[in-house]
Protein backbone atom coordinates (compact mmCIF):
# COMPACT_ATOMS: atom_id res chain seq x y z
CA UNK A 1 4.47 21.60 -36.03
CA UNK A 2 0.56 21.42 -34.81
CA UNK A 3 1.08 17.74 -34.69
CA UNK A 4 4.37 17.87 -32.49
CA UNK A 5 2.42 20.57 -30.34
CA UNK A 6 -0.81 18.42 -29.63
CA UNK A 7 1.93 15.67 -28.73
CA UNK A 8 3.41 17.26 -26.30
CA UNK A 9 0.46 18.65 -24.90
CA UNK A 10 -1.45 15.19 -25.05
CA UNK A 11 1.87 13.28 -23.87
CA UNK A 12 2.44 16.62 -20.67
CA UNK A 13 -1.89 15.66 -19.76
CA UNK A 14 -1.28 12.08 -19.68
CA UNK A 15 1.65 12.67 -17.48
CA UNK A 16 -0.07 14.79 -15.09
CA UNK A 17 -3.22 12.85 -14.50
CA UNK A 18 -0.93 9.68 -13.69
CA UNK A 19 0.53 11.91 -10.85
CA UNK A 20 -2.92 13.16 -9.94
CA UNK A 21 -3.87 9.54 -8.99
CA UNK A 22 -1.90 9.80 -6.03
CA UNK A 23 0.25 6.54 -4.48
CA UNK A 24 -0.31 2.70 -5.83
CA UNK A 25 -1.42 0.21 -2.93
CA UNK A 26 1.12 -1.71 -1.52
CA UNK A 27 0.63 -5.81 -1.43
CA UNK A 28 2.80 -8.00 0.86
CA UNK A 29 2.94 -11.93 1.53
CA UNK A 30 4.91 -13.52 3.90
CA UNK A 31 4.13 -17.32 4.70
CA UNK A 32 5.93 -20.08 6.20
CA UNK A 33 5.83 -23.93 6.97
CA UNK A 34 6.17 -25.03 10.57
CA UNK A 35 6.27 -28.69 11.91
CA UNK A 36 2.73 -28.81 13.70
CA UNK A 37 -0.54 -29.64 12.12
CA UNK A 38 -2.90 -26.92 10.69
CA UNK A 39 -4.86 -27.09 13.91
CA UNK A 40 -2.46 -26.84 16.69
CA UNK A 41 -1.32 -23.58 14.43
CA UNK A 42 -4.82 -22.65 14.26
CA UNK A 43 -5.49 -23.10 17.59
CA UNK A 44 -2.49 -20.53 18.74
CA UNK A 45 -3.31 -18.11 16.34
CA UNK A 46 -6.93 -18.15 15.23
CA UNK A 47 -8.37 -15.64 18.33
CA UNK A 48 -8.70 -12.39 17.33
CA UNK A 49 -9.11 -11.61 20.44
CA UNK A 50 -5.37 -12.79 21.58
CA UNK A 51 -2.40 -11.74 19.76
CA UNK A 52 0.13 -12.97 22.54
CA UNK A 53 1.58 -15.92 19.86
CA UNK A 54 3.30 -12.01 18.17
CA UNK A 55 6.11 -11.14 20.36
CA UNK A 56 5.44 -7.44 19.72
CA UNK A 57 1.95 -7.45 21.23
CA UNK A 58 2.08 -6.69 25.17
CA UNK A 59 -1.57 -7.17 25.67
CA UNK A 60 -5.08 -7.72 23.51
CA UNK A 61 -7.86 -5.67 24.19
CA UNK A 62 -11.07 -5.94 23.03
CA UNK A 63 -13.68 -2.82 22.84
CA UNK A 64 -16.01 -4.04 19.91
CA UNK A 65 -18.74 -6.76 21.53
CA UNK A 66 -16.03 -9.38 20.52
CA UNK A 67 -18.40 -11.57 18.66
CA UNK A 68 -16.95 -12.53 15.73
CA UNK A 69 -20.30 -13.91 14.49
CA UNK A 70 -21.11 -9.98 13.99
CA UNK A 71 -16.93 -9.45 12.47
CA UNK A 72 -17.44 -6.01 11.74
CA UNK A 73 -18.43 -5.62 15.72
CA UNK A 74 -15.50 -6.81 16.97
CA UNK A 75 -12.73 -4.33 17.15
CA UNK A 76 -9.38 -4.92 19.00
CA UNK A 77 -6.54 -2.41 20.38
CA UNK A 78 -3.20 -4.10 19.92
CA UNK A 79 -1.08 -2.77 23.05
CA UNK A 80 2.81 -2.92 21.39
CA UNK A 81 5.87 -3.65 23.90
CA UNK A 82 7.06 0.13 23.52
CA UNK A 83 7.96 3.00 25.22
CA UNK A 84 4.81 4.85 25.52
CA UNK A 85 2.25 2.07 25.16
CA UNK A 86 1.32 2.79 21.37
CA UNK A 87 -1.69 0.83 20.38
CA UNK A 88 -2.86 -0.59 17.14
CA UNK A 89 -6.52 -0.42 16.41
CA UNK A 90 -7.87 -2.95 14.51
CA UNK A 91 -11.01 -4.17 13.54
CA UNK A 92 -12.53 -7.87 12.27
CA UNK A 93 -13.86 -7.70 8.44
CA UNK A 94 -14.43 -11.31 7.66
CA UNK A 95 -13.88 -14.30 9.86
CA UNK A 96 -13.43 -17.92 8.21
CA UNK A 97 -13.08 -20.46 11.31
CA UNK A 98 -13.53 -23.67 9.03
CA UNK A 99 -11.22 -22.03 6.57
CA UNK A 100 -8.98 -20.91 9.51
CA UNK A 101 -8.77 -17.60 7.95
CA UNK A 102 -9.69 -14.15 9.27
CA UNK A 103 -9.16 -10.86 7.68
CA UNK A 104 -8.72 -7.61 9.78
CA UNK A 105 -8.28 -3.92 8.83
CA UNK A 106 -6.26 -1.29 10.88
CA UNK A 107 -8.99 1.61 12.41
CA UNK A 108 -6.10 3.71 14.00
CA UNK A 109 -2.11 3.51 14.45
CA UNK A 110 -0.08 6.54 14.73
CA UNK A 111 2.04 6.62 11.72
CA UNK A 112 5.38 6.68 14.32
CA UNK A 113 4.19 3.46 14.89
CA UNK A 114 3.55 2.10 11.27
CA UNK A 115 3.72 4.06 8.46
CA UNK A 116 0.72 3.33 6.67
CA UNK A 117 -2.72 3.92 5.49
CA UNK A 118 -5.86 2.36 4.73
CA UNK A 119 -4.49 -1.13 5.57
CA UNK A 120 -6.36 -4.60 5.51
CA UNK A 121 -4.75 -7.67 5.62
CA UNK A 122 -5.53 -11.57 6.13
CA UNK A 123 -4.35 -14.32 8.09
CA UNK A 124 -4.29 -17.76 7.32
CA UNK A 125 -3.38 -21.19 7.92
CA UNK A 126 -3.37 -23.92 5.46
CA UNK A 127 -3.10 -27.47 5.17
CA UNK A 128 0.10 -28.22 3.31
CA UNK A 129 0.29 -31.71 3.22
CA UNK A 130 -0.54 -32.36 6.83
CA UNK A 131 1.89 -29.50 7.99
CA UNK A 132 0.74 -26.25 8.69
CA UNK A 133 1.28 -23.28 6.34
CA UNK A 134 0.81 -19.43 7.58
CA UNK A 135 0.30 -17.23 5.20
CA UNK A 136 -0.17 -13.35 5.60
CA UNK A 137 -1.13 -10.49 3.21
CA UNK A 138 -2.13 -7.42 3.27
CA UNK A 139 -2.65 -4.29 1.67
CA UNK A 140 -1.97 -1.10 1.81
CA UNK A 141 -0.97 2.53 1.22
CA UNK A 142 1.73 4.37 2.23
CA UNK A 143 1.44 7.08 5.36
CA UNK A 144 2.22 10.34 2.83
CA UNK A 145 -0.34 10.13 0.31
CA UNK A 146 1.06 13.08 -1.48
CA UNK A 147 3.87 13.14 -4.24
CA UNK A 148 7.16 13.76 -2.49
CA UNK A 149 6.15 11.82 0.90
CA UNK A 150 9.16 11.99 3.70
CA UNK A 151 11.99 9.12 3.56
CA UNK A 152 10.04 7.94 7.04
CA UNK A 153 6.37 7.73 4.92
CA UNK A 154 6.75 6.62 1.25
CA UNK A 155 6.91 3.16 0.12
CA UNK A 156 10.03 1.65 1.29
CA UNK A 157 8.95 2.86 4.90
CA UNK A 158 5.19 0.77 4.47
CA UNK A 159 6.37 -1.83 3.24
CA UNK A 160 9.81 -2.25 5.67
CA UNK A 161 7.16 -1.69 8.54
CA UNK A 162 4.16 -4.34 7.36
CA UNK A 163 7.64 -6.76 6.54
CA UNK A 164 9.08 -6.48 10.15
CA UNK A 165 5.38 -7.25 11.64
CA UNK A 166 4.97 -10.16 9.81
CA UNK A 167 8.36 -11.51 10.07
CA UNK A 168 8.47 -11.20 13.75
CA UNK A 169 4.81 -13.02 13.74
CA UNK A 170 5.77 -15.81 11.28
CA UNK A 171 9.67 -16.19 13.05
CA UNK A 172 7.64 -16.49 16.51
CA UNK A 173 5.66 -19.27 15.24
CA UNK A 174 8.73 -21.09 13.60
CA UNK A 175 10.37 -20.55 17.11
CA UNK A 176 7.49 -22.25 18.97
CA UNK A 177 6.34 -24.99 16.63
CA UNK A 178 9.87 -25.74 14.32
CA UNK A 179 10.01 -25.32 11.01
CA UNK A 180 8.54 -27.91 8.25
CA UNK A 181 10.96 -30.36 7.30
């Protein structure tokens, strides 16, 4: 009966401290092949300072110095094309010009906006046999940290929001430059 006891008790601890961890970071990728050579792709894409290639983005604005030499100086407020002007505050963490790779991490979004936390993500265009492959990840957490988050802020809701932003992106660029045949 001691034995069953400590089981329970051992199995009802074990239990517990997996809840007490709090939510598992979300990982998305999204890529996608378009008929235009790594560089053109690069070329519309690869300013950090200009998001006008994502049709959500009204308007780039940077605060940070913009020098991209010095990423972790160069900050940028997305302005989104919605009712009351929400922004998007994002800021450079790594930036890989010969790779033409950069990697950015959100500073401040209003969770209306996208419901998410601690998010960092990279962008990225490869070589894929002379076509142009853009691929974009990120990670993240969900905007309710805590165990019974609202429909609006648990997992489904992240990862339906980071999905729609990169699909938009990624559908813009198929739009503009075809897709790889």
């Amino acid at each position: 009966m001691r034995l069953f006891a400590f089981t329970v008790l051992g199995a009802a601890a074990i239990a517990s401290s997996a809840l007490a961890h709090g939510p598992v970071r979300l990982k998305l990728e999204l890529e996608t092949q378009l008929n235009a050579t790594p560089d053109e792709v690069w070329a519309a894409i690869g300013k950090f300072e200009d998001m006008s290639w994502h049709p959500a983005v009204a308007s780039t604005e940077i605060t940070g110095d913009g020098s991209v030499d010095q990423p972790e100086k160069s900050q940028r407020v997305l302005h989104l094309k919605a009712e009351g002007d929400p922004t998007i505050t994002e800021i450079l963490s790594k930036w890989q010009p010969e790779k033409r790779c950069y990697a950015y991490r959100i500073e401040q979004v209003e969770l209306t906006v996208l419901p998410v936390t601690n998010y960092g993500s990279t962008l990225c265009v490869q070589d894929d046999g002379g076509k142009a492959k853009v691929v974009w990840k990120g990670g993240f957490y969900r905007g309710d940290p805590n165990g019974q988050p609202p429909e609006n802020l648990n997992d489904d809701a992240a990862i339906a929001g980071v999905t729609a932003i990169y699909q938009a992106g990624l559908d813009a660029l198929t739009e503009k430059f075809g897709a790889a045949q």
